[in-house]
Protein backbone atom coordinates (compact mmCIF):
# COMPACT_ATOMS: atom_id res chain seq x y z
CA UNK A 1 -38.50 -1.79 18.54
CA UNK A 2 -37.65 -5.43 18.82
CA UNK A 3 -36.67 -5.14 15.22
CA UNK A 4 -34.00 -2.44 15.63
CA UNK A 5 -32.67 -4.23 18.37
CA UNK A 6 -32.47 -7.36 16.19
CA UNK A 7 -30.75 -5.32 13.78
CA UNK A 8 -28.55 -4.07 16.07
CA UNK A 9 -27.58 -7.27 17.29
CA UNK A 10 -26.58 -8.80 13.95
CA UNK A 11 -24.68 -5.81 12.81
CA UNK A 12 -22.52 -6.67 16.48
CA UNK A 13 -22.12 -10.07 15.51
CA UNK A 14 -20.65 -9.21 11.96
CA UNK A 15 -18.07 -6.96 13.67
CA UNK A 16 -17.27 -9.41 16.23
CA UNK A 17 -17.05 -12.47 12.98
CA UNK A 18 -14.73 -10.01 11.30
CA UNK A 19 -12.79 -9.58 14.29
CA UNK A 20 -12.66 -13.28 15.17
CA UNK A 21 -11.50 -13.68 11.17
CA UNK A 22 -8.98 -10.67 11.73
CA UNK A 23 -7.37 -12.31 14.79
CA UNK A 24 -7.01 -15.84 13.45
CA UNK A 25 -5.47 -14.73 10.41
CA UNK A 26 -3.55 -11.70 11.05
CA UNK A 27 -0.40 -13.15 9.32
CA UNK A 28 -2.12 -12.84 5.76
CA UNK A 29 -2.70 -9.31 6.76
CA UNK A 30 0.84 -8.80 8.16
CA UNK A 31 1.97 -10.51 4.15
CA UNK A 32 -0.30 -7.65 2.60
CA UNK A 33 1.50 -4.81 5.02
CA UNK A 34 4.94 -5.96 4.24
CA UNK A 35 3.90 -6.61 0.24
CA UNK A 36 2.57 -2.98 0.10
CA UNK A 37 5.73 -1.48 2.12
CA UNK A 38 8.14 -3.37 -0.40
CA UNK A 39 5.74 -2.29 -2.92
CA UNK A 40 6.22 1.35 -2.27
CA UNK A 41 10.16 1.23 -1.71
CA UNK A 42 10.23 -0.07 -5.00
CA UNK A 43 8.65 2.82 -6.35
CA UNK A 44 10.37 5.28 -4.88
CA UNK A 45 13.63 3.44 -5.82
CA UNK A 46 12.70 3.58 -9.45
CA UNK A 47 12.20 6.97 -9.34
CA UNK A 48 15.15 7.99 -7.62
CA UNK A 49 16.79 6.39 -10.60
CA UNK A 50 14.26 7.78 -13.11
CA UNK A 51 15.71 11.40 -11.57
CA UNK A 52 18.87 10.09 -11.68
CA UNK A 53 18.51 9.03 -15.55
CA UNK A 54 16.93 12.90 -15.92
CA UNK A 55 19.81 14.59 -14.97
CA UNK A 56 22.71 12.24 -16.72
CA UNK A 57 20.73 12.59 -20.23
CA UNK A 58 20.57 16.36 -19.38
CA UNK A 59 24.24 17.00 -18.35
CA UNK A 60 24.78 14.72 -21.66
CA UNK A 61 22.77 17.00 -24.19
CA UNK A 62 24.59 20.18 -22.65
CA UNK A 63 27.98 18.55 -23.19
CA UNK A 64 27.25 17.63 -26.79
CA UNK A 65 25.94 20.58 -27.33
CA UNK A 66 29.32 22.44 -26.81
CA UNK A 67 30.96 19.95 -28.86
């Protein structure tokens, strides 16, 4: 029994280590969050103008295609 309480114990003290960790270094964290949200505006900005780029090449096939 001692020996699942020992276990027990350490796992706590991890968590509480990567909590300590966590709170004195929550601006590299709060670097990644704003990296990944620029990260996925880019995206969707590219693709708007990959949609965009879609439809002018289509509209410009149909035109020369009447010509």
């Amino acid at each position: 029994m001692d020996f699942l309480w020992d276990v027990i114990v350490a796992i706590g003290h991890g968590i509480e280590q990567v909590f300590i960790y966590v709170e004195s270094h929550h601006w590299i964290f709060g670097f990644v969050a704003i990296g990944y949200i620029f990260y996925l505006y880019d995206r969707s900005v590219h693709a708007r103008f990959d949609a965009v780029e879609k439809k002018l090449d289509e509209i410009r096939k149909r035109l020369a295609a009447e010509y």
